[in-house]
Protein backbone atom coordinates (compact mmCIF):
# COMPACT_ATOMS: atom_id res chain seq x y z
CA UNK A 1 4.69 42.84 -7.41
CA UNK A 2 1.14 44.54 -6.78
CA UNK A 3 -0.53 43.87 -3.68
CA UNK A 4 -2.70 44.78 -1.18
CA UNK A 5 -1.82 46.11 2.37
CA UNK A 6 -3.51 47.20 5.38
CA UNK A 7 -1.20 49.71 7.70
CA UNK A 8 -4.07 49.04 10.42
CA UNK A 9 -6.67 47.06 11.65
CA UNK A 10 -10.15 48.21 10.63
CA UNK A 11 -12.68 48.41 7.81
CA UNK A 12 -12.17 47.88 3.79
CA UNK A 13 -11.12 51.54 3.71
CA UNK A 14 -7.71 50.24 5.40
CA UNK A 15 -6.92 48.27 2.47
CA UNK A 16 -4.71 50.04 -0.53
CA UNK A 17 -3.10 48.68 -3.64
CA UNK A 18 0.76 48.85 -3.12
CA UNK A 19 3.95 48.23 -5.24
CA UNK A 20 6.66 45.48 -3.65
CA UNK A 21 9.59 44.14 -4.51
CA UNK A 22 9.06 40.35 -4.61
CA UNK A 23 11.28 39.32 -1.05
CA UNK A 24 14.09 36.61 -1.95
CA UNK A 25 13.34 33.29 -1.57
CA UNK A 26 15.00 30.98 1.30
CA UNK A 27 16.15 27.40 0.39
CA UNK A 28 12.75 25.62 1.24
CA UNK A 29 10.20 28.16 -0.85
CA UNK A 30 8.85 29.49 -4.04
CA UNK A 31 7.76 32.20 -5.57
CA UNK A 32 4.46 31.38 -7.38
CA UNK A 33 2.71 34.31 -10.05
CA UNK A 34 -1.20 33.93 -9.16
CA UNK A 35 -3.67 33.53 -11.21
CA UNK A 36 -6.62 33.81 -9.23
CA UNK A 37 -6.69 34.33 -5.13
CA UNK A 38 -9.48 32.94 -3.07
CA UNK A 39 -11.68 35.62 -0.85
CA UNK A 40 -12.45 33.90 2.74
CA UNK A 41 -13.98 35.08 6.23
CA UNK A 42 -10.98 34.87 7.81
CA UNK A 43 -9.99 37.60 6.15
CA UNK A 44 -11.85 40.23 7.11
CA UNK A 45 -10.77 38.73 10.86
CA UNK A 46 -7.11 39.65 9.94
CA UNK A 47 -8.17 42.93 8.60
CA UNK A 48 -10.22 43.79 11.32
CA UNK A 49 -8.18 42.98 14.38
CA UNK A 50 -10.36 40.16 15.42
CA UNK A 51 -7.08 38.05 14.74
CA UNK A 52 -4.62 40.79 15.13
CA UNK A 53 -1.32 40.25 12.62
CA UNK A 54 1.29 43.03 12.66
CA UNK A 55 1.49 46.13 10.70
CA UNK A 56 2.16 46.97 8.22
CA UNK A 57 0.69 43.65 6.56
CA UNK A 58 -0.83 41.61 3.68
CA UNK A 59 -4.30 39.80 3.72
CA UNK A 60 -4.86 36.30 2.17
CA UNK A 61 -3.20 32.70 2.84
CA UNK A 62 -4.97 31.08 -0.45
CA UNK A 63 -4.17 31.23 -4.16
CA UNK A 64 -3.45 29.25 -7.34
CA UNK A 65 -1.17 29.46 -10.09
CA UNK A 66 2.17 28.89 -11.60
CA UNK A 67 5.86 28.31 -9.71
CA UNK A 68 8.21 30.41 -11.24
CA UNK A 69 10.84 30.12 -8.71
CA UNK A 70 12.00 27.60 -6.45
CA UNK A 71 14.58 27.39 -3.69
CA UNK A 72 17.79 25.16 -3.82
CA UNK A 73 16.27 22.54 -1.50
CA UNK A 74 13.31 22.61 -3.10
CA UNK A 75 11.73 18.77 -4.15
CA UNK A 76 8.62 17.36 -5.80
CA UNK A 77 7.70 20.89 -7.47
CA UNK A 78 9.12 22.42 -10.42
CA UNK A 79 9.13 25.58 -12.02
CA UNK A 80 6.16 25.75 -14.25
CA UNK A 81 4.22 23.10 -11.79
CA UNK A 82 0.41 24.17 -11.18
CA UNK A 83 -0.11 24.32 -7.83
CA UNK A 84 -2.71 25.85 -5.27
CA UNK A 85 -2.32 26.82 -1.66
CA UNK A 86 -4.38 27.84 1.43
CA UNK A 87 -2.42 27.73 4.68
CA UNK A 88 -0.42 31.09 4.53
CA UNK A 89 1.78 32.77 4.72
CA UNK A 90 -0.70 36.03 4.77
CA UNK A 91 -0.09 38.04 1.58
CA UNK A 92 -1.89 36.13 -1.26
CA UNK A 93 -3.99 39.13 -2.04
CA UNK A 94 -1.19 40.28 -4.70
CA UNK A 95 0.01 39.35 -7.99
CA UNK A 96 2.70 36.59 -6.60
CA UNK A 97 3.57 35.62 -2.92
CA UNK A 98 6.35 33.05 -1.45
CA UNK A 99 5.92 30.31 0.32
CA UNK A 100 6.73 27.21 1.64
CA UNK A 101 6.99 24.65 -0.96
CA UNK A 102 5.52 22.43 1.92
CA UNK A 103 1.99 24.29 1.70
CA UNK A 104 1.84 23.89 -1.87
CA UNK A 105 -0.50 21.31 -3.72
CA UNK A 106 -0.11 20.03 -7.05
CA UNK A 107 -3.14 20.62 -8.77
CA UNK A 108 -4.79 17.80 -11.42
CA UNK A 109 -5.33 18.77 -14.80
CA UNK A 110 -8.98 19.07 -14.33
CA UNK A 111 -9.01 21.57 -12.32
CA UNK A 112 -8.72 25.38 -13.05
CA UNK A 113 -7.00 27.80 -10.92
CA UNK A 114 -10.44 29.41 -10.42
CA UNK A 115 -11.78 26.72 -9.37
CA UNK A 116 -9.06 26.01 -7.15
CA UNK A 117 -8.51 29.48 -5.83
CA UNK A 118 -12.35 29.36 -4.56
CA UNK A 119 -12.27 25.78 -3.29
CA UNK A 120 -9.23 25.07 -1.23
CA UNK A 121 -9.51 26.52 2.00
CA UNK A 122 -13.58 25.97 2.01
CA UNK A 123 -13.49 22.64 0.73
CA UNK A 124 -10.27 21.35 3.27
CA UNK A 125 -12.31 22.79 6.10
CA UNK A 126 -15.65 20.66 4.83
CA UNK A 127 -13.18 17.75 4.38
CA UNK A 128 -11.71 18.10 8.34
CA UNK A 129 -15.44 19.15 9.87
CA UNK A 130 -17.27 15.71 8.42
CA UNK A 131 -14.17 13.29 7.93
CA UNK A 132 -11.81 13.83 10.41
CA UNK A 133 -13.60 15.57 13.37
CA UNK A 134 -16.88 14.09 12.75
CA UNK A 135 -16.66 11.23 10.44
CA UNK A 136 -20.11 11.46 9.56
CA UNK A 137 -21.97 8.10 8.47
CA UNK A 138 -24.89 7.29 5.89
CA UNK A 139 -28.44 7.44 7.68
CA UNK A 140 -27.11 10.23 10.31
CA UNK A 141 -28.90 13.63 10.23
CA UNK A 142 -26.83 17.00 10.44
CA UNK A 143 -27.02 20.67 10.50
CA UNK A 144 -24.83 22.57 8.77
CA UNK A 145 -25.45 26.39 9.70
CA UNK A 146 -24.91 29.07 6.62
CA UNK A 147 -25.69 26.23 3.98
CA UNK A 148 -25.45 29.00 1.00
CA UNK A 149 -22.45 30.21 1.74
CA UNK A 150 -19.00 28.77 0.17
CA UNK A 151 -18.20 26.41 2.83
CA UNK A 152 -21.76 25.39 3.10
CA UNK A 153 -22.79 24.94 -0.78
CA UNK A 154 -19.69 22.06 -0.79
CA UNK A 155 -20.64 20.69 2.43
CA UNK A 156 -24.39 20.03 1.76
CA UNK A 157 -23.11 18.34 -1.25
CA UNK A 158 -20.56 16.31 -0.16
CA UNK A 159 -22.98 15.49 3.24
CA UNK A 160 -25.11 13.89 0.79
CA UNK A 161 -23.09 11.69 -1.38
CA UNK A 162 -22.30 10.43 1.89
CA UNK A 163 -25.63 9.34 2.53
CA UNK A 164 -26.53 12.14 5.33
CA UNK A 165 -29.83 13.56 5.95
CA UNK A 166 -29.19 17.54 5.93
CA UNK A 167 -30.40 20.42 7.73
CA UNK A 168 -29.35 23.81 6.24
CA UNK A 169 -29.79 27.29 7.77
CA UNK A 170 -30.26 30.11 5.86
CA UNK A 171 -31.61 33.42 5.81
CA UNK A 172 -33.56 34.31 2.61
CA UNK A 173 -35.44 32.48 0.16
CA UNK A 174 -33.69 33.05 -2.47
CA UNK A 175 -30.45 30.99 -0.38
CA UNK A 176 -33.43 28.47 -0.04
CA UNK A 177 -34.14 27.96 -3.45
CA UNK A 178 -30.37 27.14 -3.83
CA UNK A 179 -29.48 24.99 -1.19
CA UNK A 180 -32.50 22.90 -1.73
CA UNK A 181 -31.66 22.55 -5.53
CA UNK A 182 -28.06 21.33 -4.07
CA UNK A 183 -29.66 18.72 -2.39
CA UNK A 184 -30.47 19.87 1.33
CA UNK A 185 -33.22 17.81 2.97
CA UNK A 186 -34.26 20.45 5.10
CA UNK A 187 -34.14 24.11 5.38
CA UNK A 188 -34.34 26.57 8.35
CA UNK A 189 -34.67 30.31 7.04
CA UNK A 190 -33.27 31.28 10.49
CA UNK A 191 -34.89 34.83 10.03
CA UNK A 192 -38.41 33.80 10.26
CA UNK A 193 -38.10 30.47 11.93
CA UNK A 194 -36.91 29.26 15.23
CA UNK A 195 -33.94 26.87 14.38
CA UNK A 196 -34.20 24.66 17.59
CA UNK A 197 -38.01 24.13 17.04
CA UNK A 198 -38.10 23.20 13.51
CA UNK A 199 -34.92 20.71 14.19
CA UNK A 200 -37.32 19.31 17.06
CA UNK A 201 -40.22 18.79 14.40
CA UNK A 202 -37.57 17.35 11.84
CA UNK A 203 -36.24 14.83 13.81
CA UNK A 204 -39.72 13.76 15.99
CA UNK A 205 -37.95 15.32 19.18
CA UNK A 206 -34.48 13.35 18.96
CA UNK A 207 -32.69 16.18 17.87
CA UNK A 208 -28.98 16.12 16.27
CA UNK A 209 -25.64 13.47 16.99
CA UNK A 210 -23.69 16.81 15.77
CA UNK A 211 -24.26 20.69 14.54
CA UNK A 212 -21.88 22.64 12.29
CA UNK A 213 -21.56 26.38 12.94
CA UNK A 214 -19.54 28.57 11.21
CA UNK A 215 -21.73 31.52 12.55
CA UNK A 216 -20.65 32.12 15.52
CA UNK A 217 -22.01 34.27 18.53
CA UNK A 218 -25.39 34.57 16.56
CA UNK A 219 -26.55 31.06 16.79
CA UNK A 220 -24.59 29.86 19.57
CA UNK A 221 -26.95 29.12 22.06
CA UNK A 222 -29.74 27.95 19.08
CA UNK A 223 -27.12 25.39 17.87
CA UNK A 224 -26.58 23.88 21.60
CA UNK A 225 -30.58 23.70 21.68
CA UNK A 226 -30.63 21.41 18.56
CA UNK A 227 -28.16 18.38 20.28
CA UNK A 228 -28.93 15.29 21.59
CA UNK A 229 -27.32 14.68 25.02
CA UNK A 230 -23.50 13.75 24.30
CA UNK A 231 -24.21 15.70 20.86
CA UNK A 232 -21.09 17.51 19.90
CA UNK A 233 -21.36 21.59 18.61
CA UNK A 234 -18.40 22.40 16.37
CA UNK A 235 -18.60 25.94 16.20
CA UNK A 236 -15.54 26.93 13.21
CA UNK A 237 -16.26 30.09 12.10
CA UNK A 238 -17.15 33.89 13.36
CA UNK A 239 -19.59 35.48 10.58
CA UNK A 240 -21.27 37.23 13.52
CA UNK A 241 -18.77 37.80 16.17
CA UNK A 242 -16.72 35.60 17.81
CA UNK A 243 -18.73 33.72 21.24
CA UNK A 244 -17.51 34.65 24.45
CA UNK A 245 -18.44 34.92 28.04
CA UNK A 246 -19.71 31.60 28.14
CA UNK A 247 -20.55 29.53 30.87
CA UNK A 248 -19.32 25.84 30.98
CA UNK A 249 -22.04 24.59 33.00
CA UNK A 250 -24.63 25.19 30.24
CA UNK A 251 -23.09 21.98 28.85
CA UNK A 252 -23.59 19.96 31.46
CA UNK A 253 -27.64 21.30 31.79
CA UNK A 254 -28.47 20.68 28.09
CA UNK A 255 -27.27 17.46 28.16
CA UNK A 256 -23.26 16.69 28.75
CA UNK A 257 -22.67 18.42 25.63
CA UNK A 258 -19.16 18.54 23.85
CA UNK A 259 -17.96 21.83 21.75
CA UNK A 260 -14.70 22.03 19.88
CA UNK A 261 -12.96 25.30 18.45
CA UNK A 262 -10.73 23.70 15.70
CA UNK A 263 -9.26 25.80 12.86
CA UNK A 264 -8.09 23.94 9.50
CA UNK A 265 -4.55 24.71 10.43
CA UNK A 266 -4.23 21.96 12.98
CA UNK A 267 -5.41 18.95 10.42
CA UNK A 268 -3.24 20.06 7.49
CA UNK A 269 0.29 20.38 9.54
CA UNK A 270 2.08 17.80 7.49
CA UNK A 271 2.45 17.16 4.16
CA UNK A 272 1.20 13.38 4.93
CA UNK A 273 -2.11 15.24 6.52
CA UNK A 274 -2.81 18.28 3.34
CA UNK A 275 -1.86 15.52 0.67
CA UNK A 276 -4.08 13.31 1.95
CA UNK A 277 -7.15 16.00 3.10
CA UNK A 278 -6.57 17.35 -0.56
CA UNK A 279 -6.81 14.22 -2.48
CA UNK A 280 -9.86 13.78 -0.57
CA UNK A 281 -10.92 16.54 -2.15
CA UNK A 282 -10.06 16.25 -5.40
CA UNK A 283 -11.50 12.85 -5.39
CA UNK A 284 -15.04 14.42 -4.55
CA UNK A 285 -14.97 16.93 -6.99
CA UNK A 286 -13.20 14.14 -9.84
CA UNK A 287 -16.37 11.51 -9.27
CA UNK A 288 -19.04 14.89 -9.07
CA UNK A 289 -20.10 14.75 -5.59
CA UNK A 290 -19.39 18.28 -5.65
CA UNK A 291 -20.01 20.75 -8.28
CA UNK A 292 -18.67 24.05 -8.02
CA UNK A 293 -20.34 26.78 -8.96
CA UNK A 294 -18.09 29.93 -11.22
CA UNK A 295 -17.05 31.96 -8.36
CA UNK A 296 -17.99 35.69 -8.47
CA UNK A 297 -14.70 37.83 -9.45
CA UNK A 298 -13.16 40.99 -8.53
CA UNK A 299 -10.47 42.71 -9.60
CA UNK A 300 -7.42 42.86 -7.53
CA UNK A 301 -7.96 46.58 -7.04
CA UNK A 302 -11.06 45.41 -5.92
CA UNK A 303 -10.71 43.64 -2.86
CA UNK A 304 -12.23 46.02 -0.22
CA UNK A 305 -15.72 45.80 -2.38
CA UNK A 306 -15.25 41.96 -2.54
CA UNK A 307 -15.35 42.41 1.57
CA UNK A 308 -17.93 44.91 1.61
CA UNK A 309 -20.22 41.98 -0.22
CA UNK A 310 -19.11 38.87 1.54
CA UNK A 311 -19.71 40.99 4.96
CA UNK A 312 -23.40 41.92 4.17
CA UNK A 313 -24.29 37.89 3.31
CA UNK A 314 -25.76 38.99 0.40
CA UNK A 315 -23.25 36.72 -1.75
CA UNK A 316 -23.75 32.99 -2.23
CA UNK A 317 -21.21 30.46 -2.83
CA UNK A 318 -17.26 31.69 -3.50
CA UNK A 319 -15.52 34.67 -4.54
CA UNK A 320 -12.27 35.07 -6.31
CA UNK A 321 -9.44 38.10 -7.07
CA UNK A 322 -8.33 38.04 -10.50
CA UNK A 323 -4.48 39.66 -10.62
């Protein structure tokens, strides 16, 4: 198999195309050939040591395509079964990986692998942020930080259909534009406006039940300012560094605030938990409460550009390796 390695932690220059046997597959996996492999923030933290794997290693945990192997105990997926995966193991950035036949989701008929590949992992993190952490409710108003971005382009939508009032943060015009013609109430170009005031003029001074923050150590502090005392920050993502060195007590002074740290991992540990997130999911997309945009694709060989662009935030909405 073709894939691509990194032999240390670093920039897009670390990562080279490499030739692999395929390993041998252990009673409980399978060996799926992909046919497109999702590109995702968390994986420029593996390649760049923010979450450090060891070396030599693979980059990637999410893919589609078709089984063409299974293990002996293997049960409920078949060789030739269309499936899609986003939970690992590390290593979908090649041609075929292994993995647990528990990870893997049957995919409907409607559904490309493209689509797939680019939708998984963003759209089971938008299904645990505002159904499972914070159920959120018709009438409520939210903000969802990074609104143009994969993760954010599903969750404005499916926000919507369930009757939310959104507040979307973005930082050009052009992300704006699109957002707004997604169906965002309100939008915050965070580069020429302050965030916390124009939530404050939004909402007539009662600010937000929750905030959604996949940014990280840029908005941080902004997003706290936007909460209603009790309001709960849930701060899932790193675009611009991972927050440290904070101080607890600023909770209690801007109003016995609540922050969690979740990662998707956590609310997809079963198969009872990802069949049900995923139908979820698939549901959504099925009745058109999300459309999905054509993700932007890259050649395998061209992963480290596909980082370059999703680094600079100069993409919008997903991008996908084509084997």
């Amino acid at each position: 198999m073709t894939r691509i390695e990194i032999n240390a932690h670093g920039g897009p220059d670390q990562m080279q195309l490499v030739e692999r046997d395929i390993p041998e597959l252990k009673p409980d996996q399978i060996l799926v050939r992909h046919e497109a492999i999702g590109v995702n923030f968390i994986d420029t933290y593996h390649r760049s040591g923010l979450y450090k794997l060891p070396m030599p290693t693979g980059l990637g945990g999410e893919a589609a395509g078709l089984v063409e192997a299974i293990g002996e105990d293997v049960t409920g997926v078949r060789i030739g079964d269309r499936i899609a995966y986003c939970s690992g193991p590390i290593g979908s950035y090649a041609t075929h990986n292994v993995i647990n036949a528990a990870t893997a989701v049957l995919l409907p008929t409607s559904i490309p692998a493209k689509t797939a590949a680019s939708c998984m992992l963003k759209g089971l993190t938008v299904q645990y942020l505002i159904r499972q952490i914070y159920p959120v409710k018709a009438g409520e108003t939210v903000l969802f930080h990074a609104a143009a971005g994969g993760v954010g382009q599903i969750a404005v939508q499916w926000l919507k259909a369930l009757g939310a009032t959104v507040i979307g943060t973005v930082g050009s015009e052009e992300k704006a534009e699109l957002v707004k013609a997604l169906g965002c109430d309100h939008v915050i170009n965070y580069r020429t406006e302050s965030v916390p005031e124009r939530v404050m003029e939004i909402t007539d001074g009662a600010k937000l039940p929750v905030v959604f923050d996949g940014v990280g150590k840029d908005t941080f502090v902004d997003s706290l300012d936007c909460l209603r005392p009790r309001g709960l920050m849930i701060s899932f993502g790193n675009a611009s560094g991972a927050v440290d060195g904070v101080n607890l007590g600023i909770l209690a002074t801007k109003g016995s605030l609540m922050v969690t740290r979740p990662t998707l991992a956590h609310f997809i540990a079963t198969r009872k938990a990802l069949d049900a997130a995923s139908q979820d999911l698939f549901s959504a997309i099925s009745a058109g409460n999300i459309k999905l945009a054509e993700p932007t694709e890259y050649a395998l060989a061209d992963a480290a550009k596909a980082h370059i662009d999703l680094q600079s935030r100069k993409t919008t909405g997903s991008l996908v390796l084509i084997p």
